[in-house]
C-alpha atoms as a PDB file:
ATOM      1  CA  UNK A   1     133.457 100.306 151.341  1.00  0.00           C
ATOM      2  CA  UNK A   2     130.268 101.988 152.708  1.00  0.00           C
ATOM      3  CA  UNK A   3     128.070 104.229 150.252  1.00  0.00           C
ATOM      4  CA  UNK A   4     127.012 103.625 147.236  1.00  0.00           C
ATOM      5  CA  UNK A   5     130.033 101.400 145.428  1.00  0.00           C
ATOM      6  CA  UNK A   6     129.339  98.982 148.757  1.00  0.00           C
ATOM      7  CA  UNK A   7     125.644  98.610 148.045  1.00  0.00           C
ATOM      8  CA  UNK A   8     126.122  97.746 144.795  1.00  0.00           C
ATOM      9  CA  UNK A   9     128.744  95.483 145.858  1.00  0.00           C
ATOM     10  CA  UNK A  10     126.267  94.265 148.018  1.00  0.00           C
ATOM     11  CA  UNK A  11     124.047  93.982 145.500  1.00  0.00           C
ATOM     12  CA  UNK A  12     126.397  91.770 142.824  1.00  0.00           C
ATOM     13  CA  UNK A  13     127.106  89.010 145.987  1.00  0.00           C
ATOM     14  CA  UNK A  14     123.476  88.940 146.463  1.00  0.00           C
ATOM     15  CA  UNK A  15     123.095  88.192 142.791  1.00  0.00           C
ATOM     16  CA  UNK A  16     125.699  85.751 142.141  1.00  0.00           C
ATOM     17  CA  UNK A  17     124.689  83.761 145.544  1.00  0.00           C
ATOM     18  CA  UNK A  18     121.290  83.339 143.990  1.00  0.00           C
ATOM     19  CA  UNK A  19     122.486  81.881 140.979  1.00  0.00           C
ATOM     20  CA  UNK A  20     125.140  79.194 142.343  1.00  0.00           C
ATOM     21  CA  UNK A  21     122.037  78.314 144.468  1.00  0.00           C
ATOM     22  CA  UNK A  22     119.960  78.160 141.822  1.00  0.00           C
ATOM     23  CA  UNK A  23     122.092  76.261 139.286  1.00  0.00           C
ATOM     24  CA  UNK A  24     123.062  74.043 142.441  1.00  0.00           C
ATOM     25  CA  UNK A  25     119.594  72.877 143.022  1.00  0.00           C
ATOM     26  CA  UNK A  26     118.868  69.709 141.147  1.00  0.00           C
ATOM     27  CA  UNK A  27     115.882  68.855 139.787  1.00  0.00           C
ATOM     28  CA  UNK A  28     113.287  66.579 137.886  1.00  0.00           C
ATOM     29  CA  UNK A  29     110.650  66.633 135.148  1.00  0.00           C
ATOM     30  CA  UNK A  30     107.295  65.097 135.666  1.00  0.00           C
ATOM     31  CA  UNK A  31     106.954  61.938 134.016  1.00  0.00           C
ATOM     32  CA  UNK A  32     103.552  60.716 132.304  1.00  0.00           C
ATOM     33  CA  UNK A  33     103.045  57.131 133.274  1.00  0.00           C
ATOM     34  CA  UNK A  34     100.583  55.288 130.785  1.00  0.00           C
ATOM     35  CA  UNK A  35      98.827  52.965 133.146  1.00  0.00           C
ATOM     36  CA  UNK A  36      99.247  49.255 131.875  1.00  0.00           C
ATOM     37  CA  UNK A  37     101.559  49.986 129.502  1.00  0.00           C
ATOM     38  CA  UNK A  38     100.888  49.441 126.178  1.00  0.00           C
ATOM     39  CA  UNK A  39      97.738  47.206 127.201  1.00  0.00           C
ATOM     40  CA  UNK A  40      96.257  50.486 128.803  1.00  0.00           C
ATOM     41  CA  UNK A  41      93.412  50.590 131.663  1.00  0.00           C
ATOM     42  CA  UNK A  42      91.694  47.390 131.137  1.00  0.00           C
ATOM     43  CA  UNK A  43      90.334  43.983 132.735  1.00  0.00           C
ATOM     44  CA  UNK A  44      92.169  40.762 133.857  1.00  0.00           C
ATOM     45  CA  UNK A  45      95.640  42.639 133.147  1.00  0.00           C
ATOM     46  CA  UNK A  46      98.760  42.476 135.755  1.00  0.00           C
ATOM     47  CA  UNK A  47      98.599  45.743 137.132  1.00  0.00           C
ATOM     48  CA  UNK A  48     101.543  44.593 139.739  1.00  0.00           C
ATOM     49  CA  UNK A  49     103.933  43.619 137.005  1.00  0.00           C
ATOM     50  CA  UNK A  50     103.542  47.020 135.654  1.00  0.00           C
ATOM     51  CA  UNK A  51     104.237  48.720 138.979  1.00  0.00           C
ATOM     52  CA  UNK A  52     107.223  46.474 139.092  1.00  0.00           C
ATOM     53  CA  UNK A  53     109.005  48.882 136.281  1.00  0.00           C
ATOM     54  CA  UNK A  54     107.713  52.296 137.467  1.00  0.00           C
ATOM     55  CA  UNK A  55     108.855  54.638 139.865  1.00  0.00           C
ATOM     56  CA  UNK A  56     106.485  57.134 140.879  1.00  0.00           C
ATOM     57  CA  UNK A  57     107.496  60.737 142.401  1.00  0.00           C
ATOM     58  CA  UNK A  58     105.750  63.686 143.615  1.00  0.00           C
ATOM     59  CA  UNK A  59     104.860  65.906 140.244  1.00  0.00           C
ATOM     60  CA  UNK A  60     104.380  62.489 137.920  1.00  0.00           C
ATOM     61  CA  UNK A  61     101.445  62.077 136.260  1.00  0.00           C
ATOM     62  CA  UNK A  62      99.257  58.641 135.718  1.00  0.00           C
ATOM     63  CA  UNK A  63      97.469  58.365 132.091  1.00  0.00           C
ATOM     64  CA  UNK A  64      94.869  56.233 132.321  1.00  0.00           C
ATOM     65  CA  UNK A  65      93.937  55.242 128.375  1.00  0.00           C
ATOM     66  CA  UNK A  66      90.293  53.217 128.522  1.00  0.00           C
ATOM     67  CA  UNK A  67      87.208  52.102 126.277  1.00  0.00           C
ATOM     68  CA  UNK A  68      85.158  55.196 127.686  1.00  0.00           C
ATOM     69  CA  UNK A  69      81.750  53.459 127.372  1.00  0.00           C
ATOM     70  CA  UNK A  70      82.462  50.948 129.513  1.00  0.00           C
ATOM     71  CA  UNK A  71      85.175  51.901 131.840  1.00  0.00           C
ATOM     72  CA  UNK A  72      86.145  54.418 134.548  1.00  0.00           C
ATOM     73  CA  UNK A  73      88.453  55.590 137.193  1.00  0.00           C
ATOM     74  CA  UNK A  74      87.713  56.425 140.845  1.00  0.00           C
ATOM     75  CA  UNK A  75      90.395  57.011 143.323  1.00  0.00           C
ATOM     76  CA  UNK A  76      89.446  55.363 146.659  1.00  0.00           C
ATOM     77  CA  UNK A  77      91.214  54.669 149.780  1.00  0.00           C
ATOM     78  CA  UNK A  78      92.921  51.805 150.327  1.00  0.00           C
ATOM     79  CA  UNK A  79      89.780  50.031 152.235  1.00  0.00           C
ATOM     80  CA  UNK A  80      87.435  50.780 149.330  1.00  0.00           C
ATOM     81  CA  UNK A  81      90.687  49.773 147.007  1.00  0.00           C
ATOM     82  CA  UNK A  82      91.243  46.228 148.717  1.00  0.00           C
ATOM     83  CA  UNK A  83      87.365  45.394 149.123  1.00  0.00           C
ATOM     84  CA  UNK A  84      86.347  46.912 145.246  1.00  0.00           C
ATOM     85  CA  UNK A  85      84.154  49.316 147.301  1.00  0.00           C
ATOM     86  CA  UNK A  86      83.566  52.387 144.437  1.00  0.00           C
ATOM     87  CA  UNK A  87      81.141  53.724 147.260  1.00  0.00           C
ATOM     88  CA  UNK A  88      82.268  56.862 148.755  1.00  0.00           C
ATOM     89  CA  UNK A  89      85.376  57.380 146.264  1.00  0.00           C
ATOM     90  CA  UNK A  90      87.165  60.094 146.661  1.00  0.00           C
ATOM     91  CA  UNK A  91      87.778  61.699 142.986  1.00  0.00           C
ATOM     92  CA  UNK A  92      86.375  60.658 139.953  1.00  0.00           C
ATOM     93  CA  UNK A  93      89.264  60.620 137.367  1.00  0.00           C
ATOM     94  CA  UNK A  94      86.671  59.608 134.568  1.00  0.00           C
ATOM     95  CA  UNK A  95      85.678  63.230 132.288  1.00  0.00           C
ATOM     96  CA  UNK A  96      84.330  61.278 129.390  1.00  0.00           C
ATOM     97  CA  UNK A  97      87.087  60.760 126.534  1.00  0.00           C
ATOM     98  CA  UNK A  98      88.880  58.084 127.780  1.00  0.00           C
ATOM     99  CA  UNK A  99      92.081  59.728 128.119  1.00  0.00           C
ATOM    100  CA  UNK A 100      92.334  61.300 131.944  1.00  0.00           C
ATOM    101  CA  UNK A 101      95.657  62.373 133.526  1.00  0.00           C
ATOM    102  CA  UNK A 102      95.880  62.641 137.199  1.00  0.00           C
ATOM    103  CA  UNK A 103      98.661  64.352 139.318  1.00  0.00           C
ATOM    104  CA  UNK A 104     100.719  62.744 142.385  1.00  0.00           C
ATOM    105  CA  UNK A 105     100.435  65.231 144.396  1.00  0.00           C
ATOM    106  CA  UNK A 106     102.182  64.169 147.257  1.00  0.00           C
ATOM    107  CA  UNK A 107     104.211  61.310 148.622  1.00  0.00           C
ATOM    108  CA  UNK A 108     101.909  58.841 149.886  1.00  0.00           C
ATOM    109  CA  UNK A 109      99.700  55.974 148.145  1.00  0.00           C
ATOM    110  CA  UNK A 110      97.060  56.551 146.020  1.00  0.00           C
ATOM    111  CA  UNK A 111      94.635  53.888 145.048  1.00  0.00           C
ATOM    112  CA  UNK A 112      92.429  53.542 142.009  1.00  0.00           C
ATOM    113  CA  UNK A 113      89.744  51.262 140.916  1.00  0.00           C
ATOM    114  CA  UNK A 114      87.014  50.851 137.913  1.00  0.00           C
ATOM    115  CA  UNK A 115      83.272  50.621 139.112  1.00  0.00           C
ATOM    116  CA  UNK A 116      80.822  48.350 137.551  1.00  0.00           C
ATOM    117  CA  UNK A 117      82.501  44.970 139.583  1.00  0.00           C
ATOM    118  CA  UNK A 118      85.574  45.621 136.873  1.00  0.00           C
ATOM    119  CA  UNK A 119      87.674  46.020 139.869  1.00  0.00           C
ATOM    120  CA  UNK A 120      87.261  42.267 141.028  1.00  0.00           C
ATOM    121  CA  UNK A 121      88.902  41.792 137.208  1.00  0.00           C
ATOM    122  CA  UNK A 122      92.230  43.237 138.425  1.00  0.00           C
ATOM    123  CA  UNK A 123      90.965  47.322 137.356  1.00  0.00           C
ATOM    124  CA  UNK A 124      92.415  48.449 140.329  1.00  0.00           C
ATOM    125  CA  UNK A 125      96.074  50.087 140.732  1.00  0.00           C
ATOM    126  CA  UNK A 126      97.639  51.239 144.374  1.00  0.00           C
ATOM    127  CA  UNK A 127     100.849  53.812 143.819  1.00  0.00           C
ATOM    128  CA  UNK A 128     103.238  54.297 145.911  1.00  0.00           C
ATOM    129  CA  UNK A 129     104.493  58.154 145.256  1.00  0.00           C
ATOM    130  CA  UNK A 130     107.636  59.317 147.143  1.00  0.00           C
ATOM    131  CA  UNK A 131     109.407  62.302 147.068  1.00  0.00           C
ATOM    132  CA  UNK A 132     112.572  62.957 144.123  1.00  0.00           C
ATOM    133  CA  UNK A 133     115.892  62.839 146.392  1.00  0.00           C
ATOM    134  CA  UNK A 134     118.849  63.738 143.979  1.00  0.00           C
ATOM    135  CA  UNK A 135     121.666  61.169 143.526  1.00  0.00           C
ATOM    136  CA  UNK A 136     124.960  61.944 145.611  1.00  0.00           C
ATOM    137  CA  UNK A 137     127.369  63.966 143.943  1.00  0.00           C
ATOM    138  CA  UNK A 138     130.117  62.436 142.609  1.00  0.00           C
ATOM    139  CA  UNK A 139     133.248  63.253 145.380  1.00  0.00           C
ATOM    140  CA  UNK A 140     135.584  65.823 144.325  1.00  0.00           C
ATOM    141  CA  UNK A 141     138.716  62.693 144.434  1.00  0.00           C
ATOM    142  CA  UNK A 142     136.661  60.951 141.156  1.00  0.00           C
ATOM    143  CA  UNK A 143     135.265  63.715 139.494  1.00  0.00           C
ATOM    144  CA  UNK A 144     137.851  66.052 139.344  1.00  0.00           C
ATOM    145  CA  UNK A 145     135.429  69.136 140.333  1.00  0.00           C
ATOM    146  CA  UNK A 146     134.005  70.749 143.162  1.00  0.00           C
ATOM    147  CA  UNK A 147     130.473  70.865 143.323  1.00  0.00           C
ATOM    148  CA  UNK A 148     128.836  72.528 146.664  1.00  0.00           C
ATOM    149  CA  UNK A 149     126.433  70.297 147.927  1.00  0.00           C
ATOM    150  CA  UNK A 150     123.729  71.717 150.614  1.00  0.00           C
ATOM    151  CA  UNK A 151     125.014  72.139 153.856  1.00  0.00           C
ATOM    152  CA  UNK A 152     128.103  74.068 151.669  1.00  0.00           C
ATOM    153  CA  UNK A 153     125.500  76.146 149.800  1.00  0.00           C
ATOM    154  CA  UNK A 154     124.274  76.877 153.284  1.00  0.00           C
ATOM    155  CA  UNK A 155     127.692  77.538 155.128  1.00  0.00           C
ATOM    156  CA  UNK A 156     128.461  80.148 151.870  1.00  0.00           C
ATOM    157  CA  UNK A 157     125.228  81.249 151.756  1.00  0.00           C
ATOM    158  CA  UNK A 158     125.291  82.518 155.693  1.00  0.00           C
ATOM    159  CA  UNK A 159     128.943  83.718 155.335  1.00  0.00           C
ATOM    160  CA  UNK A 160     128.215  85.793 152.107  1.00  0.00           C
ATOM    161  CA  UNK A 161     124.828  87.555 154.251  1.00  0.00           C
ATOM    162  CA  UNK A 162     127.028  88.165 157.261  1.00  0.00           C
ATOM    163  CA  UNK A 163     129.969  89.314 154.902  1.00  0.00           C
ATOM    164  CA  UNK A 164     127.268  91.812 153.200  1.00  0.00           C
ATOM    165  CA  UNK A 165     125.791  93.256 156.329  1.00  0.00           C
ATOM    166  CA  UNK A 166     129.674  93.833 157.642  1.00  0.00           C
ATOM    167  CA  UNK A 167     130.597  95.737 154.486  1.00  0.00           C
END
């Protein structure tokens, strides 16, 4: 099979390895949590029992709704979060309208507090972001299929290259 029919042999296996992989690989959408709920970014609210309902991944965002003329949103780290410290804050969230949107960027904990002593009023959130780990596929015995989970994708993904270079 060497010559041209083999490299576009070659070629199709390359192509059709790609797209098992890629319809294999399971994925998310970012989520838009509205901090607070439908009581938004305010004082004297239970921050904690809204945390209680959320889940938080890598790629979410946090919506932080709030009475712009008397309000903000610094993120701080957690010393600055668990003393009300706004000094030295890392980002300020606030641009103006009330309405910000900030990204969890990665999996740790972000903390966030409003200036002005509102924090000692309960403004102050700490999020716990983690990264998305699929759910286990279902096994082939109750779902009647065969799905290839990774280390398959990777056993047919190396015999498929080694199979292509030998042809």
């Amino acid at each position: 099979m060497r010559g041209s029919g083999g490299a576009l042999w070659r070629n199709m296996v390359v192509m059709v390895a790609t797209a098992v992989m890629l319809t294999c690989v399971m994925c998310r959408k970012p989520v838009r949590h509205q901090v607070g709920g439908k009581d938004l970014w305010i004082p004297n609210h239970n921050y904690t029992d809204w945390l209680g309902n959320q889940t938080f991944y890598v790629g979410d965002w946090l919506y932080f709704m709030y009475d712009k003329e008397m309000y903000n949103v610094l993120e701080v780290n957690e010393t600055s979060y668990k003393s009300c410290n706004e000094k030295g804050f890392i980002f300020n969230l606030t641009r103006g309208a009330g309405r910000d949107v900030f990204e969890l960027k990665k999996p740790k904990p972000y903390y966030f507090l409003a200036s002005g002593g509102y924090c000692y009023n309960g403004m102050k959130l700490a999020v716990n972001v983690v990264k998305y780990v699929p759910a286990p596929e279902p096994s082939p015995a109750t779902s009647g299929c065969y799905m290839i989970n990774g280390i398959g994708m990777l056993m047919l993904t190396i015999v498929i290259a080694v199979w292509a270079i030998l042809v």
